[in-house]
PDB file of N, CA and C in Angstrom:
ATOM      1  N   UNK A   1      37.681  21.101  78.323  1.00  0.00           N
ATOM      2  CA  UNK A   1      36.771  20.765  77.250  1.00  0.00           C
ATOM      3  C   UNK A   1      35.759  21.909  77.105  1.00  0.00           C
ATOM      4  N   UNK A   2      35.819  22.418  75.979  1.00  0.00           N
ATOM      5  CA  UNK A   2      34.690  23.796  75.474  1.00  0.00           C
ATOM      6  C   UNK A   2      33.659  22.996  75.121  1.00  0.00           C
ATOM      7  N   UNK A   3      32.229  23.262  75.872  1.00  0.00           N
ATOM      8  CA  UNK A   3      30.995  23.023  75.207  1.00  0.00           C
ATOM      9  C   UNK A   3      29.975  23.846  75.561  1.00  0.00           C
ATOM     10  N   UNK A   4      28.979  24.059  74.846  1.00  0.00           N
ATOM     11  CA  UNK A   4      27.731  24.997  75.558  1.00  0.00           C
ATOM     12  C   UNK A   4      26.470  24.160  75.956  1.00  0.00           C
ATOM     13  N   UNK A   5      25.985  24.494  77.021  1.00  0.00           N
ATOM     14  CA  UNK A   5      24.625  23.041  77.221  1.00  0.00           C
ATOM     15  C   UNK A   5      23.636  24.191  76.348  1.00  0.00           C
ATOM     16  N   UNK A   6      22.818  22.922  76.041  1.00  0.00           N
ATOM     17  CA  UNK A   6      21.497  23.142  74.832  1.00  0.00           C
ATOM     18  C   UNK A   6      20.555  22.429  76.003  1.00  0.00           C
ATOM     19  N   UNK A   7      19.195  22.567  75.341  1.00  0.00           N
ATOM     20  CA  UNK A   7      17.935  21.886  75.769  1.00  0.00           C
ATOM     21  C   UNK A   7      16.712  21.961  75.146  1.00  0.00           C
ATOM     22  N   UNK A   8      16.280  20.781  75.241  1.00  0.00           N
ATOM     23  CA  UNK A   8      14.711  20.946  74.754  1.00  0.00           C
ATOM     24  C   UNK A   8      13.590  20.354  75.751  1.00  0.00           C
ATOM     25  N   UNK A   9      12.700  20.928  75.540  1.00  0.00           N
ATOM     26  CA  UNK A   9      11.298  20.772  76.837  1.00  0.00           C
ATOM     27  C   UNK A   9      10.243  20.430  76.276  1.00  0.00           C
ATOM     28  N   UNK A  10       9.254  19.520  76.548  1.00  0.00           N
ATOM     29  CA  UNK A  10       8.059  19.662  76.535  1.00  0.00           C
ATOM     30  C   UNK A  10       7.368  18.745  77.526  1.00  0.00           C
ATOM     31  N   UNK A  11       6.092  18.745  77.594  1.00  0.00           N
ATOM     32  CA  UNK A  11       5.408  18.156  78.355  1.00  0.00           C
ATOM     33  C   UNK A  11       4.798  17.269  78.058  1.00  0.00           C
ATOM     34  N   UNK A  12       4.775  15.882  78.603  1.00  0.00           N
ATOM     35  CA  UNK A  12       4.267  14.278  78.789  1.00  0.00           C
ATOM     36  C   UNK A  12       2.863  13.994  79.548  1.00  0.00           C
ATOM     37  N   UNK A  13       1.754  13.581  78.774  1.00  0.00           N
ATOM     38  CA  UNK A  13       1.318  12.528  79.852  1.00  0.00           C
ATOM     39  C   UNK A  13       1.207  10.968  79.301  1.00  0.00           C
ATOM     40  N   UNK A  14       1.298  10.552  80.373  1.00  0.00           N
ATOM     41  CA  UNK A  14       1.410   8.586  79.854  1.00  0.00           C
ATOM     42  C   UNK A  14       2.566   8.853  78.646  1.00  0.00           C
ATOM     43  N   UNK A  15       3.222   9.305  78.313  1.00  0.00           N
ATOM     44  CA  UNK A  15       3.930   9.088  77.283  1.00  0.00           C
ATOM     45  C   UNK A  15       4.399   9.971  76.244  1.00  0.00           C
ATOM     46  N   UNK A  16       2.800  10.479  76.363  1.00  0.00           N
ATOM     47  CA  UNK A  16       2.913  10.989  75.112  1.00  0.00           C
ATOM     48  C   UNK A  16       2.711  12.647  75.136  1.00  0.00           C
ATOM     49  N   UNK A  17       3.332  13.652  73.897  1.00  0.00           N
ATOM     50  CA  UNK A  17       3.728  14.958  74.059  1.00  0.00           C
ATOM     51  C   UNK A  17       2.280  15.411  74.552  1.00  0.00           C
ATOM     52  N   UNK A  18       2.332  16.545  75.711  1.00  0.00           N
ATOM     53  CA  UNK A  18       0.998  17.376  74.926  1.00  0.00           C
ATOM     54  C   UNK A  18       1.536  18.860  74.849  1.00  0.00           C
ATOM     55  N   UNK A  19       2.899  19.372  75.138  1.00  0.00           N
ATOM     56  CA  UNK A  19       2.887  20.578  75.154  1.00  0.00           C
ATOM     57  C   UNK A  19       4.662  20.533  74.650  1.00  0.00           C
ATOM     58  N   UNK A  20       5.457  20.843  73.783  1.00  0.00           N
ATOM     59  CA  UNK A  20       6.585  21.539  73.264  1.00  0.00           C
ATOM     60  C   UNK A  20       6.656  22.979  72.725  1.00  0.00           C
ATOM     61  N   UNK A  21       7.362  23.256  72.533  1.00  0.00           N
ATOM     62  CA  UNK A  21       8.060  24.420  71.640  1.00  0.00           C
ATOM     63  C   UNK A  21       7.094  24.416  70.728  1.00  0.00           C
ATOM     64  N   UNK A  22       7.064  23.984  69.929  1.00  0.00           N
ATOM     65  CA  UNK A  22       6.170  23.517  68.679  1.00  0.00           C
ATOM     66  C   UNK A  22       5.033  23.973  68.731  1.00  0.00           C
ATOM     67  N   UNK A  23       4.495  23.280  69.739  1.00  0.00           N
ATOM     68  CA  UNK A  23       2.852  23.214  69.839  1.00  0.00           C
ATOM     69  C   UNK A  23       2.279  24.754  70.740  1.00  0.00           C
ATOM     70  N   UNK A  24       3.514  25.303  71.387  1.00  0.00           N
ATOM     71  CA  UNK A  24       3.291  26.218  72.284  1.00  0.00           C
ATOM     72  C   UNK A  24       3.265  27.456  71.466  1.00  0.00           C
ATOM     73  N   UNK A  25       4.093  27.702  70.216  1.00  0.00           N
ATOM     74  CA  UNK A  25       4.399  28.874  69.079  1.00  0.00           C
ATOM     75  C   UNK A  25       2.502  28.527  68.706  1.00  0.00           C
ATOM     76  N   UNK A  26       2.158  27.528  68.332  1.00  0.00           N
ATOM     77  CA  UNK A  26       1.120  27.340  67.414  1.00  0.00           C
ATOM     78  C   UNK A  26      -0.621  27.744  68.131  1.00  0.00           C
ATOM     79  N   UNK A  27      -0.496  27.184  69.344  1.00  0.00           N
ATOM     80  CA  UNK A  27      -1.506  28.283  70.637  1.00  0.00           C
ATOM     81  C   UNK A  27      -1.127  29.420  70.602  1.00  0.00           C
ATOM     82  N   UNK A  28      -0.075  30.359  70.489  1.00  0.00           N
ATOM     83  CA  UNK A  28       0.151  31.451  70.541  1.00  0.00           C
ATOM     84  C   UNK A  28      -0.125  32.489  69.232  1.00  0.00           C
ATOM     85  N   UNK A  29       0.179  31.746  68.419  1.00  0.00           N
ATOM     86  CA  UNK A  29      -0.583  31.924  66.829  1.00  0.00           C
ATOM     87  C   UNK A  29      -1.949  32.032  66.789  1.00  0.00           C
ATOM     88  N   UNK A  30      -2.588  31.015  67.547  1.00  0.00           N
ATOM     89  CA  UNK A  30      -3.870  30.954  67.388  1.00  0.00           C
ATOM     90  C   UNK A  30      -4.531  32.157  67.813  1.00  0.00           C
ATOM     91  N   UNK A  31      -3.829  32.335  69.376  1.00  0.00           N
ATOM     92  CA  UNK A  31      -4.252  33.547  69.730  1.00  0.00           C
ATOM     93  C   UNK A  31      -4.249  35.409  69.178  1.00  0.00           C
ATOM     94  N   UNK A  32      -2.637  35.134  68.768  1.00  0.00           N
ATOM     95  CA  UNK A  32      -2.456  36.426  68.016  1.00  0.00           C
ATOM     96  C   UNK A  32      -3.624  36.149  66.339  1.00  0.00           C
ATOM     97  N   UNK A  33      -3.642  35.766  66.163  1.00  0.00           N
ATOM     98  CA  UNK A  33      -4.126  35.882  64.646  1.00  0.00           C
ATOM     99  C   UNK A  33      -6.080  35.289  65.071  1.00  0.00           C
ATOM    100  N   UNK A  34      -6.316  34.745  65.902  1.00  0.00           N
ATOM    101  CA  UNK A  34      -7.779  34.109  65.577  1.00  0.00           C
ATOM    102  C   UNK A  34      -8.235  33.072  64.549  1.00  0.00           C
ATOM    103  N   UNK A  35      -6.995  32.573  64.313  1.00  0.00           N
ATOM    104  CA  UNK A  35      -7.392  31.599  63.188  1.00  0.00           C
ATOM    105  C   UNK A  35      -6.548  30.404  63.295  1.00  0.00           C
ATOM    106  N   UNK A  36      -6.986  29.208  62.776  1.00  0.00           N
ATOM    107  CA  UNK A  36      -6.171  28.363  63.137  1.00  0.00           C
ATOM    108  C   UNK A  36      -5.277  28.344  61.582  1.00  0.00           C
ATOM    109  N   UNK A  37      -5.865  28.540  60.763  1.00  0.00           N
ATOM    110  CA  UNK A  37      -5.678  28.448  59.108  1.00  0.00           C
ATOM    111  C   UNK A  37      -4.462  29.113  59.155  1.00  0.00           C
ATOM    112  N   UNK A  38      -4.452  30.414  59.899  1.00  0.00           N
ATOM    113  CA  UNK A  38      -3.450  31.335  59.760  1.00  0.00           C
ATOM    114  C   UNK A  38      -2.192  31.560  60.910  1.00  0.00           C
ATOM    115  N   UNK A  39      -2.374  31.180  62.243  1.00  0.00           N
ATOM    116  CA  UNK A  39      -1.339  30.271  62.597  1.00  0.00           C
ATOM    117  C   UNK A  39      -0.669  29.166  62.184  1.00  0.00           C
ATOM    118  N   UNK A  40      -1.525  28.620  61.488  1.00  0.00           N
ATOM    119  CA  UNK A  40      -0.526  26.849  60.828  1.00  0.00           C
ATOM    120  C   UNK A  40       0.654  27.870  59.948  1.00  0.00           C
ATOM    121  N   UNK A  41      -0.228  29.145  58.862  1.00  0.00           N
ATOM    122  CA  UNK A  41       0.630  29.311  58.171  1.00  0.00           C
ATOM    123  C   UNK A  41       2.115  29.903  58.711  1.00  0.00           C
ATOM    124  N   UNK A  42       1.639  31.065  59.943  1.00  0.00           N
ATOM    125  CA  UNK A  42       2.840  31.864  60.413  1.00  0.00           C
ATOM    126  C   UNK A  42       3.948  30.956  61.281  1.00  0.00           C
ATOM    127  N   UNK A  43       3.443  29.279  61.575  1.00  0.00           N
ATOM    128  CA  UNK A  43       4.440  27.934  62.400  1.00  0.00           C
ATOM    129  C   UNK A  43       4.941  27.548  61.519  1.00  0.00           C
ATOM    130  N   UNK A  44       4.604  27.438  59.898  1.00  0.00           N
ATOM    131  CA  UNK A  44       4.999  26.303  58.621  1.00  0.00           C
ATOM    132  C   UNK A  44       4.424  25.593  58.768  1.00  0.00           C
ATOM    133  N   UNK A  45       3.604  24.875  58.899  1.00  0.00           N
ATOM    134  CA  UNK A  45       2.537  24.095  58.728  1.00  0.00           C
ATOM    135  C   UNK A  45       1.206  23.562  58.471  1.00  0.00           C
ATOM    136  N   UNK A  46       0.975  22.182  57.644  1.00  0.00           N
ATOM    137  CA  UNK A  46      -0.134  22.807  56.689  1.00  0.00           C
ATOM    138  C   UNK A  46      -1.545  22.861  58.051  1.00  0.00           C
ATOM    139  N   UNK A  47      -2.767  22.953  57.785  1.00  0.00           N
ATOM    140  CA  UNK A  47      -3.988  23.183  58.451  1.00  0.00           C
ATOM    141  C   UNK A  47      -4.332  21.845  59.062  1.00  0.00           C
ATOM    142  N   UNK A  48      -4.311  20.979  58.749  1.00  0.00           N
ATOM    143  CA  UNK A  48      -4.890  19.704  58.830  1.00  0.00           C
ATOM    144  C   UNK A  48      -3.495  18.987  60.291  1.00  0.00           C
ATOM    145  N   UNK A  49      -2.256  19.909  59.709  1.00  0.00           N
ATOM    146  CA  UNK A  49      -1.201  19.032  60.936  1.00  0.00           C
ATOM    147  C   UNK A  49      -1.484  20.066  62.308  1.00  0.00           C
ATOM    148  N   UNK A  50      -1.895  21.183  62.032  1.00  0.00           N
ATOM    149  CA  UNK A  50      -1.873  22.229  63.457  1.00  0.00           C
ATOM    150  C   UNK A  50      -3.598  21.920  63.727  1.00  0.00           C
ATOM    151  N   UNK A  51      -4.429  21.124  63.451  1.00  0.00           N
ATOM    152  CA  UNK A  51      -5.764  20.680  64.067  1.00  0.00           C
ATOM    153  C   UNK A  51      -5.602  19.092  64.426  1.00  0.00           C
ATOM    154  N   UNK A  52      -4.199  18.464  63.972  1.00  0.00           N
ATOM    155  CA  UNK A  52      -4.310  16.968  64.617  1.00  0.00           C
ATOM    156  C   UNK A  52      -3.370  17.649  65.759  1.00  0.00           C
ATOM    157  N   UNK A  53      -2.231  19.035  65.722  1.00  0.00           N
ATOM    158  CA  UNK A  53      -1.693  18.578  67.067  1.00  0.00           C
ATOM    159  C   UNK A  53      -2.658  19.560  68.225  1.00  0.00           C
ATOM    160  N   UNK A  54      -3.542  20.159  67.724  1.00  0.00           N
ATOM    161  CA  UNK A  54      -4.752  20.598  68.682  1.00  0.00           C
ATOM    162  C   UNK A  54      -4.962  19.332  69.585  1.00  0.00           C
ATOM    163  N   UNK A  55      -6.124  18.932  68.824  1.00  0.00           N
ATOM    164  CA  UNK A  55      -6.661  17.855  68.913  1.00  0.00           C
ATOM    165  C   UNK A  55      -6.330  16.954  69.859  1.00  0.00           C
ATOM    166  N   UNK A  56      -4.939  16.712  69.714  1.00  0.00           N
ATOM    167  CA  UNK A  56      -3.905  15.388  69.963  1.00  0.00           C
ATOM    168  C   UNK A  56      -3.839  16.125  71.636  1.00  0.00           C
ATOM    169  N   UNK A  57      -3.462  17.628  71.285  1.00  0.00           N
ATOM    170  CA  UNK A  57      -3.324  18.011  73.285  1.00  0.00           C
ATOM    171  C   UNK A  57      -4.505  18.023  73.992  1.00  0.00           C
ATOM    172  N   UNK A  58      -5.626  18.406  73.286  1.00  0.00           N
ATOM    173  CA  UNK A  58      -6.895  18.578  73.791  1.00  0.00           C
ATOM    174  C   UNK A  58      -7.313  17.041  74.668  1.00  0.00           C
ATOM    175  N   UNK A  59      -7.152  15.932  73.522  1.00  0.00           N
ATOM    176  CA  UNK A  59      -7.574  14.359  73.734  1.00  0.00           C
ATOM    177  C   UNK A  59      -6.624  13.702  75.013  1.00  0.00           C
ATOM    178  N   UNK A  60      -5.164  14.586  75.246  1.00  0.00           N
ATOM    179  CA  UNK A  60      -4.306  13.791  75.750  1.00  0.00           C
ATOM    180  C   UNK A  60      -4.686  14.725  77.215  1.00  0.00           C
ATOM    181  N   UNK A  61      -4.977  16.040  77.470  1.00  0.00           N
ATOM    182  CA  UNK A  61      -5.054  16.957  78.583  1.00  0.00           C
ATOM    183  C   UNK A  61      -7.046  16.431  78.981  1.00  0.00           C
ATOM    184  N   UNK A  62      -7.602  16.127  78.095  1.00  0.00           N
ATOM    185  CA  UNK A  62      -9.208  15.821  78.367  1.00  0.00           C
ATOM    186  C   UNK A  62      -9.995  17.374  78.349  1.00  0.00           C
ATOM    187  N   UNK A  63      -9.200  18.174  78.215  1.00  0.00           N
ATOM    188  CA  UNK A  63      -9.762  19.698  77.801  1.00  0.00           C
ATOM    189  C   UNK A  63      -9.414  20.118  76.542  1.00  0.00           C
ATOM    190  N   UNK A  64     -10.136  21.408  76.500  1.00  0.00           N
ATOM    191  CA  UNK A  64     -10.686  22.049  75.339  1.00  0.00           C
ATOM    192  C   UNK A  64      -9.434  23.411  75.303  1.00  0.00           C
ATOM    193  N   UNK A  65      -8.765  23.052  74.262  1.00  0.00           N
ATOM    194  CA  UNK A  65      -7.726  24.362  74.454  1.00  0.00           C
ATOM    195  C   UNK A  65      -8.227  25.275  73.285  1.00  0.00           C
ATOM    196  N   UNK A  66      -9.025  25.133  72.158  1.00  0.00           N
ATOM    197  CA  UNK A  66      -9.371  25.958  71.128  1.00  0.00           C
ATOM    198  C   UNK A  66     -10.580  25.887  70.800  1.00  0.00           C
ATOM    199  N   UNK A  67     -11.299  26.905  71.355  1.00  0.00           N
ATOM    200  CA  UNK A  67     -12.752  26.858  70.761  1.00  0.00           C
ATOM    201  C   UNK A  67     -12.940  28.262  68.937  1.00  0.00           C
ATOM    202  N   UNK A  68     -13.867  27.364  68.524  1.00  0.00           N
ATOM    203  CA  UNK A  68     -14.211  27.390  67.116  1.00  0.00           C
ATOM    204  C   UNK A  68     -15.562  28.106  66.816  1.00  0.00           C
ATOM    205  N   UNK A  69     -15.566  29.120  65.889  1.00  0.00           N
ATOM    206  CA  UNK A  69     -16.908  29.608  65.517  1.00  0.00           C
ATOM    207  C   UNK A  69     -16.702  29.423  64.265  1.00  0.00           C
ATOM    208  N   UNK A  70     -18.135  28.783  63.290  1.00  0.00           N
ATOM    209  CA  UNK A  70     -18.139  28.558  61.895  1.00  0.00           C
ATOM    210  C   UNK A  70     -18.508  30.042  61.208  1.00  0.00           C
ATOM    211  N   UNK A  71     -17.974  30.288  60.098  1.00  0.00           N
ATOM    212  CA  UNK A  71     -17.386  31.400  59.474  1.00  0.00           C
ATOM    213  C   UNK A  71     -19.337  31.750  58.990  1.00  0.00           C
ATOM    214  N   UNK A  72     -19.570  32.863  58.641  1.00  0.00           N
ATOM    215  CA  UNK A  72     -20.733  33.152  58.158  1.00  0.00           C
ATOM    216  C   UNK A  72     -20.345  34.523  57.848  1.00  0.00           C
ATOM    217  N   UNK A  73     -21.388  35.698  57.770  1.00  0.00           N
ATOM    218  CA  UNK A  73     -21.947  36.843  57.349  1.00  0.00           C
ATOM    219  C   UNK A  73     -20.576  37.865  58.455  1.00  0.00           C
ATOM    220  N   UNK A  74     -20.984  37.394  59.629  1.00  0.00           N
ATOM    221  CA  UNK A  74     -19.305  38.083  60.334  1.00  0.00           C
ATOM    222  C   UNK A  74     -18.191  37.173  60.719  1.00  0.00           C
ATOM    223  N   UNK A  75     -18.189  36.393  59.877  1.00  0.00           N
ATOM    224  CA  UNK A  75     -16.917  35.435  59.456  1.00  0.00           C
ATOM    225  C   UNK A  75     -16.404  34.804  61.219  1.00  0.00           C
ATOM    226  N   UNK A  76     -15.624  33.804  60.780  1.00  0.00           N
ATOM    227  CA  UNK A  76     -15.282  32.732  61.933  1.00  0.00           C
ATOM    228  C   UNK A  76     -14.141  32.797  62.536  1.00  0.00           C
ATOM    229  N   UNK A  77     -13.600  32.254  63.580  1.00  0.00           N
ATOM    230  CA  UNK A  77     -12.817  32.340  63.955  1.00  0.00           C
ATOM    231  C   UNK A  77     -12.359  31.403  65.275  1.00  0.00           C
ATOM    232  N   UNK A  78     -11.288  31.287  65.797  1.00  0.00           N
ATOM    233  CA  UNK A  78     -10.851  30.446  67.094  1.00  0.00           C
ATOM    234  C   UNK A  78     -10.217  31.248  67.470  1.00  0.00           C
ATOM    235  N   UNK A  79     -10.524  31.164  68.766  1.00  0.00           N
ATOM    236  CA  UNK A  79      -9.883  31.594  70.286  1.00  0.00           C
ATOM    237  C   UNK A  79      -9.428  30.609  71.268  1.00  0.00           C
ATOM    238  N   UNK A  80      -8.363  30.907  71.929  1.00  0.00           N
ATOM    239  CA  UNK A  80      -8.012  29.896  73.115  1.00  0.00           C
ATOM    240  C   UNK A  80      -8.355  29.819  74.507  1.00  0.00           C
ATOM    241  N   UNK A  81      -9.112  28.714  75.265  1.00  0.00           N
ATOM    242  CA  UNK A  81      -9.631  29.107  76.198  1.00  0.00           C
ATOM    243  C   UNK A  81      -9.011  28.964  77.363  1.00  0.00           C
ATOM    244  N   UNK A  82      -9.996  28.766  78.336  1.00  0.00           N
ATOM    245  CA  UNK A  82      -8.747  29.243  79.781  1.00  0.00           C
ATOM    246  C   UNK A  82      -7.723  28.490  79.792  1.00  0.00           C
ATOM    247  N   UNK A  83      -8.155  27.101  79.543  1.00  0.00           N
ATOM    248  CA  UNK A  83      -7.154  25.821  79.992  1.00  0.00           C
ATOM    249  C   UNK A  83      -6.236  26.507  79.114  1.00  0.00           C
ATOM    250  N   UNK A  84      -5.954  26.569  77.591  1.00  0.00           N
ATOM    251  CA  UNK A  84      -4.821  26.741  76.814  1.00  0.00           C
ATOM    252  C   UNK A  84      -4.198  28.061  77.700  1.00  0.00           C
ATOM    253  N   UNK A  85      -5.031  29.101  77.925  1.00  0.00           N
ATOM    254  CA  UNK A  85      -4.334  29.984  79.082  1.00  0.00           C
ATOM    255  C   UNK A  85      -3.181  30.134  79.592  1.00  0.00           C
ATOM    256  N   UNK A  86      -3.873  28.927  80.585  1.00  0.00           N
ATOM    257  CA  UNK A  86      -3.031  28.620  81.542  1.00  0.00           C
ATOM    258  C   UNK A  86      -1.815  27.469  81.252  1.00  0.00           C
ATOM    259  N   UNK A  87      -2.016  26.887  80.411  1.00  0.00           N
ATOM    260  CA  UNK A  87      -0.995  26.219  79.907  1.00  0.00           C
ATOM    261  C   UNK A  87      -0.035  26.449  79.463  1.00  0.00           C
ATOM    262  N   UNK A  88      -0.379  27.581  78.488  1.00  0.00           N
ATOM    263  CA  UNK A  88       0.929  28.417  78.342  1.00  0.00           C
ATOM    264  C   UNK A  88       1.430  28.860  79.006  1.00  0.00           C
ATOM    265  N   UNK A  89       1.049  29.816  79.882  1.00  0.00           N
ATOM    266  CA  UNK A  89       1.301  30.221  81.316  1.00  0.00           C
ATOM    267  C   UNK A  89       2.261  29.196  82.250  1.00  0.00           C
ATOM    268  N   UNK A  90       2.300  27.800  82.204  1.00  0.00           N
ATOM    269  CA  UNK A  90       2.709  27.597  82.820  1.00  0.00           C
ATOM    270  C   UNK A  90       4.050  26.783  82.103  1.00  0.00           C
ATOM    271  N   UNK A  91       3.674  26.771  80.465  1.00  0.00           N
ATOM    272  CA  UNK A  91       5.069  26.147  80.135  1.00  0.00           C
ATOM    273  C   UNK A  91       6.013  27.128  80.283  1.00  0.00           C
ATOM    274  N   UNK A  92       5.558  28.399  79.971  1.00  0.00           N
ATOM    275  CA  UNK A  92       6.991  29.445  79.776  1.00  0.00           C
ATOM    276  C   UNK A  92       7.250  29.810  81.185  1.00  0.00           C
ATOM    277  N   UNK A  93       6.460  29.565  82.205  1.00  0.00           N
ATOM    278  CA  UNK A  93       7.066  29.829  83.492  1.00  0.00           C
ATOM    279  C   UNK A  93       8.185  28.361  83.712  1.00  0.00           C
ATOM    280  N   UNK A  94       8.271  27.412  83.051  1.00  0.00           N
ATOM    281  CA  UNK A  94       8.950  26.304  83.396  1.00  0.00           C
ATOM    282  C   UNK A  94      10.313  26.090  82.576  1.00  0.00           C
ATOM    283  N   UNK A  95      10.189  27.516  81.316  1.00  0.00           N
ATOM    284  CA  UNK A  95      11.035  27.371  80.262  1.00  0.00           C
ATOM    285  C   UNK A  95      11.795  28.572  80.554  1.00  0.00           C
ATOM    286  N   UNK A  96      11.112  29.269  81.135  1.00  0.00           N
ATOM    287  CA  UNK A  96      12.175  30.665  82.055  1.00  0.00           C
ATOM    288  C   UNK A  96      13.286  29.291  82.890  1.00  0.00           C
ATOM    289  N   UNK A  97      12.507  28.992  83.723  1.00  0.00           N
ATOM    290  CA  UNK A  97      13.693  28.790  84.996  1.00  0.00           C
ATOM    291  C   UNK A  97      14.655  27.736  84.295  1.00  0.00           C
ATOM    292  N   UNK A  98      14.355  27.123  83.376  1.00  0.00           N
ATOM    293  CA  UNK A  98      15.665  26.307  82.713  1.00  0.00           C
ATOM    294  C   UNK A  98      16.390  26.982  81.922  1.00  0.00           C
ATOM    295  N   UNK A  99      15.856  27.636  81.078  1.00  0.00           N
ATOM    296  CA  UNK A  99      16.694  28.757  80.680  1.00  0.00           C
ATOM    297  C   UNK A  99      17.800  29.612  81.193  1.00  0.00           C
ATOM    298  N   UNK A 100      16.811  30.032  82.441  1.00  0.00           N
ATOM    299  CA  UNK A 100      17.655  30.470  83.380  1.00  0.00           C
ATOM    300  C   UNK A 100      18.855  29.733  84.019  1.00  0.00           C
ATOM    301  N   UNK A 101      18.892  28.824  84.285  1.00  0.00           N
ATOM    302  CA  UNK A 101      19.406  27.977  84.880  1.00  0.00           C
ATOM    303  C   UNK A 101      20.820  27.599  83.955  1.00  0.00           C
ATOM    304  N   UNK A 102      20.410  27.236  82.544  1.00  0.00           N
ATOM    305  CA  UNK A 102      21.623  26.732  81.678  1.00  0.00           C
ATOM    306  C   UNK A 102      22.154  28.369  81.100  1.00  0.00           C
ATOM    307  N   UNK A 103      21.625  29.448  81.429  1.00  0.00           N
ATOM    308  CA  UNK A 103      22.535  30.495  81.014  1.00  0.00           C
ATOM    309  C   UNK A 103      23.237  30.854  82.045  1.00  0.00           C
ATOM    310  N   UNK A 104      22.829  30.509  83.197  1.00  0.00           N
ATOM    311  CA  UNK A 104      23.828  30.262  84.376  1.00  0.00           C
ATOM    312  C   UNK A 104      25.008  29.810  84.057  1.00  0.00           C
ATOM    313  N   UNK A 105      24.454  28.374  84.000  1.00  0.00           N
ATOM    314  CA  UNK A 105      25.862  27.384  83.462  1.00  0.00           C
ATOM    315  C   UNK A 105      26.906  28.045  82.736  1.00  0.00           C
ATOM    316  N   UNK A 106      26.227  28.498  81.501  1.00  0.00           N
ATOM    317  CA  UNK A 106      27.056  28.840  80.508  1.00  0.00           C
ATOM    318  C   UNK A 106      27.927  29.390  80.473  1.00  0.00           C
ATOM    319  N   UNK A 107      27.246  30.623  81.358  1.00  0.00           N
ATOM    320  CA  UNK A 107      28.315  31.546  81.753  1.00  0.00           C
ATOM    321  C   UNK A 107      29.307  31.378  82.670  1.00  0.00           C
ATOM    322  N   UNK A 108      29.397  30.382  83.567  1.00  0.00           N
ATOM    323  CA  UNK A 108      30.267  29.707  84.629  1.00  0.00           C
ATOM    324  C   UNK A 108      31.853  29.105  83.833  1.00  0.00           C
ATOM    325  N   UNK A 109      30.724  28.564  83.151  1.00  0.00           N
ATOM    326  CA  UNK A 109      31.493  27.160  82.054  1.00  0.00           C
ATOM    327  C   UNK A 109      32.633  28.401  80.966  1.00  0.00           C
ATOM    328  N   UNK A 110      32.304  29.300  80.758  1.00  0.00           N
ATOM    329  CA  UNK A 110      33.141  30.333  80.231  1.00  0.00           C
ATOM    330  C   UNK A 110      34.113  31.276  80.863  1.00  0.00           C
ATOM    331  N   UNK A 111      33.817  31.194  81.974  1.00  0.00           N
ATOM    332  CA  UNK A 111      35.066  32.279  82.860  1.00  0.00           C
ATOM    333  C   UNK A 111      35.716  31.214  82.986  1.00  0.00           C
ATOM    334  N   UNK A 112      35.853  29.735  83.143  1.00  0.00           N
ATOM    335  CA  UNK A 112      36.824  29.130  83.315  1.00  0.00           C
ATOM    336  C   UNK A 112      38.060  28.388  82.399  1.00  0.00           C
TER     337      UNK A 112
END
């Protein structure tokens, strides 16, 4: 039987997401660009859905992953702070080794 294993990851507490694929491109946006306006745009998504799924990780982790300056005379911007950091930090260290792991497979599953 030919098949290739797939996967998807993210991270739970009580239930509910606080860290995927998704949400992990959109911290990383935040960071490359300084804006949240302009990460939503470079994920596809409008402004209002990339500040509820802020929000939603911030409320579900009890930390602060994006701090905010209101725009004025030298204009505004968001940055990500340590916690988001390290969070990232530690999903893609968790998305290496599965990765790793099913390109293992894959390649097993093909010499045979």
């Amino acid at each position: 039987m030919k098949y290739k294993v797939k996967f998807k990851v993210w991270l739970e507490k009580d239930g509910e997401i606080i860290m995927g694929l998704g949400r992990e491109k959109l911290l990383k946006a935040v960071k490359k660009h300084g804006s949240i306006s302009k990460a939503a745009k470079e994920v596809g998504i409008s402004y209002k859905k990339a500040w509820s799924y802020i929000k939603a990780m911030e409320k579900r982790l009890g930390k602060k992953l994006v701090e905010t300056k209101i725009g004025g005379a030298g204009g505004g911007g968001s940055r990500l702070t340590k916690e988001a950091e390290k969070l990232i930090k530690e999903f893609d260290k968790i998305l290496d080794k599965i990765e790793k792991a099913v390109n293992e497979t894959n390649k097993r599953r093909k010499k045979k």
